[in-house]
Every structure is written in structure tokens, then in C-alpha cells.
Protein backbone atom coordinates (compact mmCIF):
# COMPACT_ATOMS: atom_id res chain seq x y z
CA UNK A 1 10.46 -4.57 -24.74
CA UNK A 2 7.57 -5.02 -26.52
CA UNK A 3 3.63 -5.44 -24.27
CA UNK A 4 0.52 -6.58 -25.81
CA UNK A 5 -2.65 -4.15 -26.28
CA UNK A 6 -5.86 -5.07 -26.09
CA UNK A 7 -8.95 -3.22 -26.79
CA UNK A 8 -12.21 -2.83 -24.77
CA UNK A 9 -13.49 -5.87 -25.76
CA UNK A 10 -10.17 -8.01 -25.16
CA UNK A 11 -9.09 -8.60 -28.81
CA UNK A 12 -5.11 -8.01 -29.36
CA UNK A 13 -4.82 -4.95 -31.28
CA UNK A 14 -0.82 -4.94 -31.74
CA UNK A 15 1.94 -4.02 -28.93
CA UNK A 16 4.01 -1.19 -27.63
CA UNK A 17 7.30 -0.65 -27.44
CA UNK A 18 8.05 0.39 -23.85
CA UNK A 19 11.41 1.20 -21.86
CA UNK A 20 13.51 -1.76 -20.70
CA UNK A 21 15.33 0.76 -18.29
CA UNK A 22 11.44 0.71 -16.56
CA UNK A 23 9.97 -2.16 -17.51
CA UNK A 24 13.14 -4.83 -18.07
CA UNK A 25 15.28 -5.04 -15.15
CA UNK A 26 15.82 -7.62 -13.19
CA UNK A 27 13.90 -8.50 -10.18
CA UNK A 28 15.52 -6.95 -6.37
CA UNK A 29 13.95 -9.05 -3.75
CA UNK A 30 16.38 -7.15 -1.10
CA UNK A 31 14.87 -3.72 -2.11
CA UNK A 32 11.32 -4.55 -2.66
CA UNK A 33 11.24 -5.86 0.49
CA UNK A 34 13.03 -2.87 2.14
CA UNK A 35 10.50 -0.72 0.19
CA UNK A 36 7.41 -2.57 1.14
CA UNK A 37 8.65 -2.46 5.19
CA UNK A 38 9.39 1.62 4.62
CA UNK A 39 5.73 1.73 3.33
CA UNK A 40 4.19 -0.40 5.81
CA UNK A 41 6.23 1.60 8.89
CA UNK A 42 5.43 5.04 7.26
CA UNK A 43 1.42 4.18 7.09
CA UNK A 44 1.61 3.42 11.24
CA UNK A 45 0.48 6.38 13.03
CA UNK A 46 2.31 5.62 16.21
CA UNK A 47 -0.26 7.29 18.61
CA UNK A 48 -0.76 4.04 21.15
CA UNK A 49 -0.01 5.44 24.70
CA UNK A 50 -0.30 4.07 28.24
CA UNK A 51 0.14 5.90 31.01
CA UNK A 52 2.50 5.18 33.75
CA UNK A 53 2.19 5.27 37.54
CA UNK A 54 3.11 9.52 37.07
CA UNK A 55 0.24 10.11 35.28
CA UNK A 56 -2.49 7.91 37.03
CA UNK A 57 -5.10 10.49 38.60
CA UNK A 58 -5.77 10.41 41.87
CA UNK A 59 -4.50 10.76 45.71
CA UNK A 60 -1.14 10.08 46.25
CA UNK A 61 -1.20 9.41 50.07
CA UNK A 62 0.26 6.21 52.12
CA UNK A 63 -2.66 3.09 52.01
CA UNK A 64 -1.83 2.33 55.44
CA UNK A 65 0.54 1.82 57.73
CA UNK A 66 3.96 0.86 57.12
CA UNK A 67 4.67 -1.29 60.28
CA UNK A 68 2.09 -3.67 62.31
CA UNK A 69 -0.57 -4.65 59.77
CA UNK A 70 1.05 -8.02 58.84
CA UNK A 71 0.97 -6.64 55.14
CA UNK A 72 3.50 -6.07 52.70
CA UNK A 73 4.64 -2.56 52.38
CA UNK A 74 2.52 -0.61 50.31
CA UNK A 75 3.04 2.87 49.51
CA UNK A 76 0.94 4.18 46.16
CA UNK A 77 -2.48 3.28 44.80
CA UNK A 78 -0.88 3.98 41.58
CA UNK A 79 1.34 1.35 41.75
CA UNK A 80 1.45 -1.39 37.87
CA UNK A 81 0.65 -4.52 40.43
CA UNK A 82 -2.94 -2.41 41.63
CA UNK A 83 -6.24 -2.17 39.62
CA UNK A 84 -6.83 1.24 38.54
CA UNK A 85 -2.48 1.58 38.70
CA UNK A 86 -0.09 3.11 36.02
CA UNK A 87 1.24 0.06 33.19
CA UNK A 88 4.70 -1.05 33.45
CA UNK A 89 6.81 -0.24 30.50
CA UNK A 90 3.83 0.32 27.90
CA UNK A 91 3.79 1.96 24.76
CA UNK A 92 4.19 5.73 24.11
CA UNK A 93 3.76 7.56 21.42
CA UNK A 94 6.59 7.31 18.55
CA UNK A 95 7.52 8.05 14.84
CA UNK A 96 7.96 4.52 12.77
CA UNK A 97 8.95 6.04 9.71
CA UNK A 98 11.77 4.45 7.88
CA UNK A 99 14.21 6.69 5.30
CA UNK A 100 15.15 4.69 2.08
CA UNK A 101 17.22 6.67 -1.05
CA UNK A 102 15.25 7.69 -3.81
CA UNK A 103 17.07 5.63 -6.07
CA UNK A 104 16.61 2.27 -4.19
CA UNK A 105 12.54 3.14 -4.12
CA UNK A 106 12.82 3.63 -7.89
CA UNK A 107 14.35 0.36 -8.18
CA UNK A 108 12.13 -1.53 -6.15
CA UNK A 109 8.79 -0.46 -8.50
CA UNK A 110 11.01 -0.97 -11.69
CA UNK A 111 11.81 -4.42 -10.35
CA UNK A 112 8.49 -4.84 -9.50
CA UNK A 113 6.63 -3.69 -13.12
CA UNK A 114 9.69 -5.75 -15.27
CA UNK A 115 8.75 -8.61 -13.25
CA UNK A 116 5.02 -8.36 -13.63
CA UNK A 117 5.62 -7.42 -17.55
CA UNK A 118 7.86 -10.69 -17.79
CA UNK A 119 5.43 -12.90 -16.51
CA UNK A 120 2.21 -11.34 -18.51
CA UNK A 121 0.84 -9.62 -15.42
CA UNK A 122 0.53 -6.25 -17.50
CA UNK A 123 -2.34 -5.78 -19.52
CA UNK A 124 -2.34 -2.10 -22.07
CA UNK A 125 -5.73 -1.10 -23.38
CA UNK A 126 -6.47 1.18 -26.19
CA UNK A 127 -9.38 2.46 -24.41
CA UNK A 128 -11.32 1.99 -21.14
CA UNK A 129 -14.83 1.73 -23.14
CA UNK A 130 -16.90 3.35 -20.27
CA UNK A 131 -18.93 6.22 -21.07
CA UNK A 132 -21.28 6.86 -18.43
CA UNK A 133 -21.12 4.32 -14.62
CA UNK A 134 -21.73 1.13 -15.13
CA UNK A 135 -20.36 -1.33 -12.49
CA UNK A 136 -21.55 -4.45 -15.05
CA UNK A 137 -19.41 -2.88 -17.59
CA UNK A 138 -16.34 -2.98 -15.60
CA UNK A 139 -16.78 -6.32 -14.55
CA UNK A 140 -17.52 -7.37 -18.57
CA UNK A 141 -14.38 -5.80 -19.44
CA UNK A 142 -12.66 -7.60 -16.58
CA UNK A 143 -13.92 -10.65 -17.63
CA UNK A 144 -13.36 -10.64 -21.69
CA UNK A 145 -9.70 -10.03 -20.31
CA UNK A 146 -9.46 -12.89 -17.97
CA UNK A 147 -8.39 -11.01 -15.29
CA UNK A 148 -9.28 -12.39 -11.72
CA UNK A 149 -10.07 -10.83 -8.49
CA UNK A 150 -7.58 -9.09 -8.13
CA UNK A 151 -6.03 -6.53 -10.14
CA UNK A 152 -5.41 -2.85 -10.43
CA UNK A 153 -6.72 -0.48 -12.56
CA UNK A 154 -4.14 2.37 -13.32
CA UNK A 155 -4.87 5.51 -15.68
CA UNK A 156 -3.16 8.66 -16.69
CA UNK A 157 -6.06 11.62 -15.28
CA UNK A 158 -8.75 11.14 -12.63
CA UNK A 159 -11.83 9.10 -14.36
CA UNK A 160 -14.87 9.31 -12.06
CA UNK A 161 -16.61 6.97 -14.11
CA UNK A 162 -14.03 4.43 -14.30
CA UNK A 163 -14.22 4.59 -10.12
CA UNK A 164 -17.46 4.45 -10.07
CA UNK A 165 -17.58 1.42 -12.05
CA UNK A 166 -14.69 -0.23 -10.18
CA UNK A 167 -15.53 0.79 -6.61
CA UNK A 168 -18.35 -2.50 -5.70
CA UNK A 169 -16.17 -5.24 -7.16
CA UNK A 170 -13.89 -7.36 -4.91
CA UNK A 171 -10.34 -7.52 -5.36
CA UNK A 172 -10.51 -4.23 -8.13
CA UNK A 173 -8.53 -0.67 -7.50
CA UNK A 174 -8.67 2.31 -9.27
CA UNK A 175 -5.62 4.45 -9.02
CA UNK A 176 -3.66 7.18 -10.57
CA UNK A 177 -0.28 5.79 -12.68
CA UNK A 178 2.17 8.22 -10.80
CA UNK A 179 0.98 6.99 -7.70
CA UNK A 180 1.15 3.26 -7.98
CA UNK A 181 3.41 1.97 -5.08
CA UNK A 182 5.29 -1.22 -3.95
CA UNK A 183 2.68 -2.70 -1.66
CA UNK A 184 0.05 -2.53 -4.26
CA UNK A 185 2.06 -3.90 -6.95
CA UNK A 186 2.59 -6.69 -4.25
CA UNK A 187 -0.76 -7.03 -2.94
CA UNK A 188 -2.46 -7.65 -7.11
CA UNK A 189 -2.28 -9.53 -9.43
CA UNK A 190 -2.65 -7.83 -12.78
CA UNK A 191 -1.72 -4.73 -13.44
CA UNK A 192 -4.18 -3.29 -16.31
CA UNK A 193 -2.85 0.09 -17.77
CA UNK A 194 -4.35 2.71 -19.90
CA UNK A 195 -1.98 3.47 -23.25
CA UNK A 196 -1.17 7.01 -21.87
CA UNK A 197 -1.11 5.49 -18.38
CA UNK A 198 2.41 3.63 -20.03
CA UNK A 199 4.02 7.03 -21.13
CA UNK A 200 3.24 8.56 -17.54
CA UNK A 201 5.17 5.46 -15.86
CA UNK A 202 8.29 5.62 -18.62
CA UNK A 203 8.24 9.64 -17.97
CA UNK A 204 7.72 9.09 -13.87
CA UNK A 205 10.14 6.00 -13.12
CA UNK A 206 11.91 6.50 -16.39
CA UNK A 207 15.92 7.45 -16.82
CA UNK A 208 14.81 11.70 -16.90
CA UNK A 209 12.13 10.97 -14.49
């Protein structure tokens, strides 16, 4: 398969051949959506807690009387049906992480970057063109490549400037090419990648990866 490049100031400046095993499959709607529910489940941190009638603090004697008050029976303060009283079958703290094979969360970003390559979504660049922070640069080079507001930004190595630039406009991320993930590739529209950016994915998701 052959993607576009542009350069810095969005004139085609050829293609590259990239790997159809990565970037020409077709699209699994069953495993990108098991992928993106693993992901989703994983992030929870599962710490919500309640505490039951047990653990309510305080004196555990008799209200009043059982007999002769003309009042139902009442034997605990601490009771779910009192102010101040233990919940009834509330949450407690659990784990909400998901397993999924390593092959089926390969599949699901392959699917994921064919699918955006087939439909133009992928944009290669030659060369970022920032030298020093400039948010106004980012959002010219965003612009001369007609990208919307929403699209992420993936490169090979760790480019302060390039976050710098990226981090005030809406709708922009900045992230690293071996960690681009399913709910990202979901949640933007364009995916803009650096030239060496496209080796790191072939060598990462690739058939030896």
C-alpha cells in the first residue's frame, strides 16, 4: 500500500510504501469493540465503597423497647431504612479489568490504522517544521493540511516542542507511535504521522513485531 507525504507546508512530496499486513486489513468491528471495552474497564479504578450496617460507627444498643410502645420493632441505629444507617447492597471495591489475547489487540489497531489509511485519515510528513514552541505554528501546519479539530499527532521520540505547540489547541494530541491505542484511534479523526513514526508502527504492530 502506498500513503501520501506531505511536507511542512502541505504540498505532496511523493508516497511510501507501507505494510499491508499493518496498514491493509480489513476492518474487525467485533474486536475493536472488545478492545475499546478492555481499555475502557482497565482505565476504571474500582475504589467506590459504601459501607454497610457492620461498619457504621457508633452504639450498638436496643432504641427502645421491644413490646408496649405501639412502634414497630426496632433493634439497630445502624439499620439501611435509618439516617446515619449502613447502605443496602452498595458498591465495594473491585478489579474491572478485562483479559483480551495479544493477537486479537493487535488486530483491533491494524483494523483500525487500514481503515483510517483506506479512507485518507492518515496523513505522513517529511518533517514537523517546528524549531523552537510556537502554538501558531502548529495550528498553521494544521491548517495548510486541512485537518480539523480533531486529530492526533504521533512521532517516533519525545518532541517537547512539538507538545508544547500542540498542548492549547482543541481537539489536538501529541503522542508517542508505540503507544497509540484503540480508543484514541476511535476518539480522532486524522491520524498525522511523522515518516519514522511509520517504520516504528510497521516494526511495533508489524508481522516480527
Amino acid at each position: 500500500m502506498l500513503l501520501p507525504v506531505y511536507s511542512a507546508s502541505g504540498e505532496e512530496k511523493g508516497t511510501v510504501e507501507v505494510s499491508d499486513f499493518v496498514f491493509g486489513v480489513p476492518f474487525h468491528e467485533a474486536c475493536v469493540h472488545q478492545a475499546m471495552v478492555r481499555q475502557l474497564a482497565n482505565a476504571r479504578q474500582g475504589t467506590a465503597a459504601t459501607k454497610t450496617r457492620g461498619m457504621v460507627s457508633g452504639s450498638t444498643r436496643k432504641l427502645y423497647a421491644q413490646k408496649h410502645t405501639g412502634r414497630a420493632r426496632a433493634g439497630s441505629r445502624h439499620s439501611p431504612v435509618r439516617r446515619g444507617g449502613g447502605v443496602a447492597f452498595g458498591p465495594q471495591p473491585r478489579d474491572y479489568r478485562q483479559a483480551m489475547p495479544k493477537k486479537m489487540r493487535r488486530l483491533a489497531i491494524r483494523s483500525l490504522l487500514s481503515e483510517k489509511a483506506s479512507s485518507g485519515a492518515i496523513k505522513v510528513l517529511q518533517g514537523l517544521g517546528l524549531k523552537e514552541v510556537s502554538t501558531n505554528g502548529m495550528a498553521k501546519l494544521l491548517s495548510v493540511l486541512n485537518i480539523g479539530k480533531s486529530v492526533i499527532l504521533a512521532t517516533q521520540d519525545v518532541k517537547p516542542e512539538v507538545v508544547l505547540s500542540a498542548r492549547n489547541l482543541p481537539g489536538v494530541k501529541v503522542t508517542l507511535a508505540r503507544l497509540l491505542n484503540v480508543v484514541d484511534l476511535l476518539s480522532y479523526d486524522v491520524l498525522i504521522l511523522t515518516d519514522d513514526a511509520v517504520h516504528q508502527i510497521e516494526n511495533t504492530w508489524g508481522e516480527r513485531g
